[in-house]
Protein backbone atom coordinates (compact mmCIF):
# COMPACT_ATOMS: atom_id res chain seq x y z
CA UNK A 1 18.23 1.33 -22.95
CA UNK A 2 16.73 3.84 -24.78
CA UNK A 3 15.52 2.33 -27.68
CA UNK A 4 14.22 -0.75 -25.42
CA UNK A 5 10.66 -1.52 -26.99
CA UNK A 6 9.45 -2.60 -23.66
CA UNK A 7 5.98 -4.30 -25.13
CA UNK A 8 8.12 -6.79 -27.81
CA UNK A 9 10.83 -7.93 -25.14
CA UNK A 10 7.10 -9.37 -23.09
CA UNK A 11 5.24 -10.26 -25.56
CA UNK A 12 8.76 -12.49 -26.84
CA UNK A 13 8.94 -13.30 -23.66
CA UNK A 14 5.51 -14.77 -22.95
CA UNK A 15 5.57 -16.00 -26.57
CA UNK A 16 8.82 -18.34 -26.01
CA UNK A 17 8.09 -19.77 -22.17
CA UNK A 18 5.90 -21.11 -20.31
CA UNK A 19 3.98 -19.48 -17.11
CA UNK A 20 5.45 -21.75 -14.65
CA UNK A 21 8.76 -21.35 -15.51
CA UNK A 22 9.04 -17.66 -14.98
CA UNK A 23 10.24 -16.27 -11.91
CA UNK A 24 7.14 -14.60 -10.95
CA UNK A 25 5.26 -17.51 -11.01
CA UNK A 26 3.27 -18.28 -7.92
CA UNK A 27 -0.15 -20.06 -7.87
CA UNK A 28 -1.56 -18.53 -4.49
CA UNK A 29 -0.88 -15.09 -3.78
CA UNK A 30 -0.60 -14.79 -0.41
CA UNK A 31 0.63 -11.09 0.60
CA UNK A 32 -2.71 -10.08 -1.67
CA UNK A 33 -5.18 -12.33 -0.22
CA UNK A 34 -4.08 -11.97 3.26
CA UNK A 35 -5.16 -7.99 2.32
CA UNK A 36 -8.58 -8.56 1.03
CA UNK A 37 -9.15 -10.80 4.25
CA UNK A 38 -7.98 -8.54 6.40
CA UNK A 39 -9.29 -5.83 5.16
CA UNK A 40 -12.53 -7.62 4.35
CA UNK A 41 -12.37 -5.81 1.46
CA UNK A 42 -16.54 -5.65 -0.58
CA UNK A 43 -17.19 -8.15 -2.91
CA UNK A 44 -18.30 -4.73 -5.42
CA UNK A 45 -14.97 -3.76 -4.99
CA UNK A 46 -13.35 -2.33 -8.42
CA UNK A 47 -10.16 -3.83 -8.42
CA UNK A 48 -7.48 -3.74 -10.86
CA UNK A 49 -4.55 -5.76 -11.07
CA UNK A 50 -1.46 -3.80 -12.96
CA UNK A 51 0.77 -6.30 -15.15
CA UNK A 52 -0.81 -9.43 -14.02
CA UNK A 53 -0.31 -11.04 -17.27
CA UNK A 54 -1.32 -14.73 -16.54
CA UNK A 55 -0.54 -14.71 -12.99
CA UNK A 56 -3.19 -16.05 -10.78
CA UNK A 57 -4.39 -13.29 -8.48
CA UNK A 58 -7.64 -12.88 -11.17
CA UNK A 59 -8.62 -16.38 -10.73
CA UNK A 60 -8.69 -16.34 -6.92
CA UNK A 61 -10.67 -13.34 -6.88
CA UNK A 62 -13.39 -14.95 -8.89
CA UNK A 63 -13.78 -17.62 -7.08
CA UNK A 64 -14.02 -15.28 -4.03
CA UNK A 65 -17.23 -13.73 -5.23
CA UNK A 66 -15.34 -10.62 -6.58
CA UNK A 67 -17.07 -9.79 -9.93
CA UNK A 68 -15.58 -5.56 -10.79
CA UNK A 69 -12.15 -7.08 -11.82
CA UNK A 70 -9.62 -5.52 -14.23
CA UNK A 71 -6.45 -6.78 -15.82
CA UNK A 72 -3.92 -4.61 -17.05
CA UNK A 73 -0.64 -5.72 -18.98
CA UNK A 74 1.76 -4.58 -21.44
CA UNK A 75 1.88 -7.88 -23.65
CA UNK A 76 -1.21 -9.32 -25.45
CA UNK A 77 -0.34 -12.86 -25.33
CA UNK A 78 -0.06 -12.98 -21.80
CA UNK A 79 -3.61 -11.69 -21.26
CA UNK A 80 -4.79 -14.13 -24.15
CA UNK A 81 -3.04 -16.92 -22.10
CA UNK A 82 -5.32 -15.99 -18.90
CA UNK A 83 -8.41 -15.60 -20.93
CA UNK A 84 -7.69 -19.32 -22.34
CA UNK A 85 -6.89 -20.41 -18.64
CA UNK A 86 -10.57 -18.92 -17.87
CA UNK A 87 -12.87 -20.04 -20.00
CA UNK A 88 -16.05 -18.57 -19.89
CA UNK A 89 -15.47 -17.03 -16.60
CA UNK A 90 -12.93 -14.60 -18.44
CA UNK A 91 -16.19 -12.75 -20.40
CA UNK A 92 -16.39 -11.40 -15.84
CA UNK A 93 -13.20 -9.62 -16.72
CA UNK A 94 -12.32 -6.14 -18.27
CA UNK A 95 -8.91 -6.96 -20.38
CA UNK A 96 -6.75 -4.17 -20.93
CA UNK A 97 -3.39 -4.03 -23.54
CA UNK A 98 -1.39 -1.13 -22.45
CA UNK A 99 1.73 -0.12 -20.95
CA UNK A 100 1.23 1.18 -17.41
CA UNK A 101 2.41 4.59 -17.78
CA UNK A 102 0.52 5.21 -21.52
CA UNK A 103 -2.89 4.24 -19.47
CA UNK A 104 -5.94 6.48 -19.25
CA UNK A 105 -8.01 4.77 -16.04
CA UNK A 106 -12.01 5.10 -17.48
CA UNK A 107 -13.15 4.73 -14.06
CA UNK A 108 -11.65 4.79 -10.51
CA UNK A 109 -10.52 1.86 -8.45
CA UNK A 110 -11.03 0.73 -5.10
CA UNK A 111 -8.30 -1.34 -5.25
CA UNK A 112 -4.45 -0.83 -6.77
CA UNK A 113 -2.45 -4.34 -7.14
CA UNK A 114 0.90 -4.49 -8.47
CA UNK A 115 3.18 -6.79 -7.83
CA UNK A 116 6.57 -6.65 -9.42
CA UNK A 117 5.38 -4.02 -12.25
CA UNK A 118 5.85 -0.83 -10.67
CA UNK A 119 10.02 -1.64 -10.50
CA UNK A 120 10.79 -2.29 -13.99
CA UNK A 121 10.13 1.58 -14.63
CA UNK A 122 13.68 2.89 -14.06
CA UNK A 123 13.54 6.56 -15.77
CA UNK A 124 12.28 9.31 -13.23
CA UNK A 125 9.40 10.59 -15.97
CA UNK A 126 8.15 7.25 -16.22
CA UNK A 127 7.83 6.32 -12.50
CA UNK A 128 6.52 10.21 -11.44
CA UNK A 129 3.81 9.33 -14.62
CA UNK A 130 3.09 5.91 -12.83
CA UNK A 131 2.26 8.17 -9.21
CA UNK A 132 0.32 10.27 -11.47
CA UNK A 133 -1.86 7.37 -12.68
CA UNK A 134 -2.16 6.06 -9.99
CA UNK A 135 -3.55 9.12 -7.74
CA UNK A 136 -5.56 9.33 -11.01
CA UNK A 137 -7.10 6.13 -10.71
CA UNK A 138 -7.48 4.81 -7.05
CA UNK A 139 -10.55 6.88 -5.55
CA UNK A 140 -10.33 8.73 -2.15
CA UNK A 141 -10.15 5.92 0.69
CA UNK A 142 -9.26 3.36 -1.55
CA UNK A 143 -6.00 1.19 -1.17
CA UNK A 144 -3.36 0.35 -3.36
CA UNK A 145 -1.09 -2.71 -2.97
CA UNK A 146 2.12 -2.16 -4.31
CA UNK A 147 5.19 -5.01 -4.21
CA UNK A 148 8.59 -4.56 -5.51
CA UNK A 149 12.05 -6.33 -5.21
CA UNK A 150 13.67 -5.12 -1.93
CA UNK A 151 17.08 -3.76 -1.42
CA UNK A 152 17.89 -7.11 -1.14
CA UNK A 153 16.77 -8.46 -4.05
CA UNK A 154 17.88 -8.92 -7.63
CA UNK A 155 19.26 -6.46 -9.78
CA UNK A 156 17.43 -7.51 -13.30
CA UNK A 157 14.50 -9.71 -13.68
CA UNK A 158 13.61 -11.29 -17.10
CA UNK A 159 16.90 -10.12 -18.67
CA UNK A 160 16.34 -6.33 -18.11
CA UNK A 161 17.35 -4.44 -15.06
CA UNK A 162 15.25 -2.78 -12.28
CA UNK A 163 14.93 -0.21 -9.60
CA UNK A 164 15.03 -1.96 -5.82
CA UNK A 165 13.59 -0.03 -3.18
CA UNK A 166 13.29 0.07 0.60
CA UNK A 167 9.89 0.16 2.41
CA UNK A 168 11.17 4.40 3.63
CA UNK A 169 11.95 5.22 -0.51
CA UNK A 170 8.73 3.45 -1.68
CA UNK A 171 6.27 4.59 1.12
CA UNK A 172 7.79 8.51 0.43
CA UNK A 173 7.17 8.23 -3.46
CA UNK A 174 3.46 8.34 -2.88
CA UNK A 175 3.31 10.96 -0.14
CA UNK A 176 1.33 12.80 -0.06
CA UNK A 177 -1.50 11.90 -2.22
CA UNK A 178 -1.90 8.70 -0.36
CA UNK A 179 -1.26 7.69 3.59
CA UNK A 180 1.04 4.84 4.09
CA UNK A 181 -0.42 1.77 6.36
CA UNK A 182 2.61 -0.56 6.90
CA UNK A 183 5.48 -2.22 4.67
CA UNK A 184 6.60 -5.97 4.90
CA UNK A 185 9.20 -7.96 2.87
CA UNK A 186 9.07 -11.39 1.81
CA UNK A 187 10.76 -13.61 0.33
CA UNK A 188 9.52 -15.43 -2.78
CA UNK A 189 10.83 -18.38 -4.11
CA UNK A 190 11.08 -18.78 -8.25
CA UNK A 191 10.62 -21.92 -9.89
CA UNK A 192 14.35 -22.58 -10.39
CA UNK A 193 14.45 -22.51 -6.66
CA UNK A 194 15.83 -19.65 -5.96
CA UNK A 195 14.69 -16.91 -3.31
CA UNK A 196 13.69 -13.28 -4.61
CA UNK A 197 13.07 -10.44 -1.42
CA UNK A 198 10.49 -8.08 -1.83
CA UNK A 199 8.55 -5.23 0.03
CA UNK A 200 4.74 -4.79 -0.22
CA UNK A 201 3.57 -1.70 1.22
CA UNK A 202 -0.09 -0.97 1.55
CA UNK A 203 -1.06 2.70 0.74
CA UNK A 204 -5.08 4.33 1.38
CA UNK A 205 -5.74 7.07 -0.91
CA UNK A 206 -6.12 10.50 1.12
């Protein structure tokens, strides 16, 4: 795949279906909620949520009281589909078009999420560039939430394939800029019906 132009295959693909039909789609994000609750995680929190498109994540953490929020994603439509789904609240969000792993991060982060972007990068110089941002980006003691498809899970998602990992390969990617504070998997289940296994492992930045 490589001459794969990564932004067109999302932006066709958020261009020709809707939300609720893709696999991803979930309207309460639970494994990311539970964390801010638990963690009791500051309302003045800078968060940033990496490929959220026009999932819903941004919409619960508005009506939380969170107000430093960030969305990143590779395909304009999709944020253009949340800022529709918004409103006015949307002009409380900082909108960003870009491919993870071309980002330059402005400001630092107390708060990483990404859930089910991080595995779609499948070349070593593209994931060791996502680390690299990342360290970059989250500042010392802050956390970073980080969900991929499991060993156990599938082996392409919207037509293109992607790298599974196990809560021991995905903790050690990130050592040892930031500590590791546990792994869980979970099982999601798509729209079609279908269950999807991933792990979420919650890192603090050393």
């Amino acid at each position: 795949m490589s001459n794969f132009d990564r932004r067109k295959h999302w932006e066709n693909l958020y261009q020709s279906t809707d939300t609720s039909t893709k696999s991803w789609y979930q309207t309460t994000p639970e494994i990311a909620l539970s964390f801010f609750e638990d963690k009791k995680i500051p309302h003045s929190s800078r968060i940033i949520d990496i490929g959220g498109g026009d999932t819903f994540l941004i919409d619960h953490l508005l009506e939380r009281g969170y107000h430093h929020l960030t969305l990143l994603d590779i395909s304009p439509t999709a944020l253009q589909n949340t800022k529709r789904r918004l409103g006015e609240r949307a002009n409380k969000i900082n909108f960003v078009s870009s491919d993870i792993v071309h980002f330059h991060p402005k400001e630092s982060y107390d708060v990483w999420h990404d859930r089910a972007t991080f595995h779609f990068l499948t070349q070593e110089d593209e994931i060791d560039k996502y680390i690299d941002i990342a360290t970059q980006a989250v500042r010392p003691g802050g956390w970073m939430i980080l969900g991929t498809f499991s060993m156990q899970g599938p082996d392409q998602c919207s037509g293109i394939p992607i790298r599974k990992y196990s809560k021991e390969s995905l903790s050690k990617l990130f050592l040892p800029e930031f500590d590791i504070i546990q792994c869980q998997y979970y099982d999601h289940q798509t729209p079609g019906g279908s269950l999807q296994n991933f792990v979420f492992c919650f890192f603090k930045r050393k």
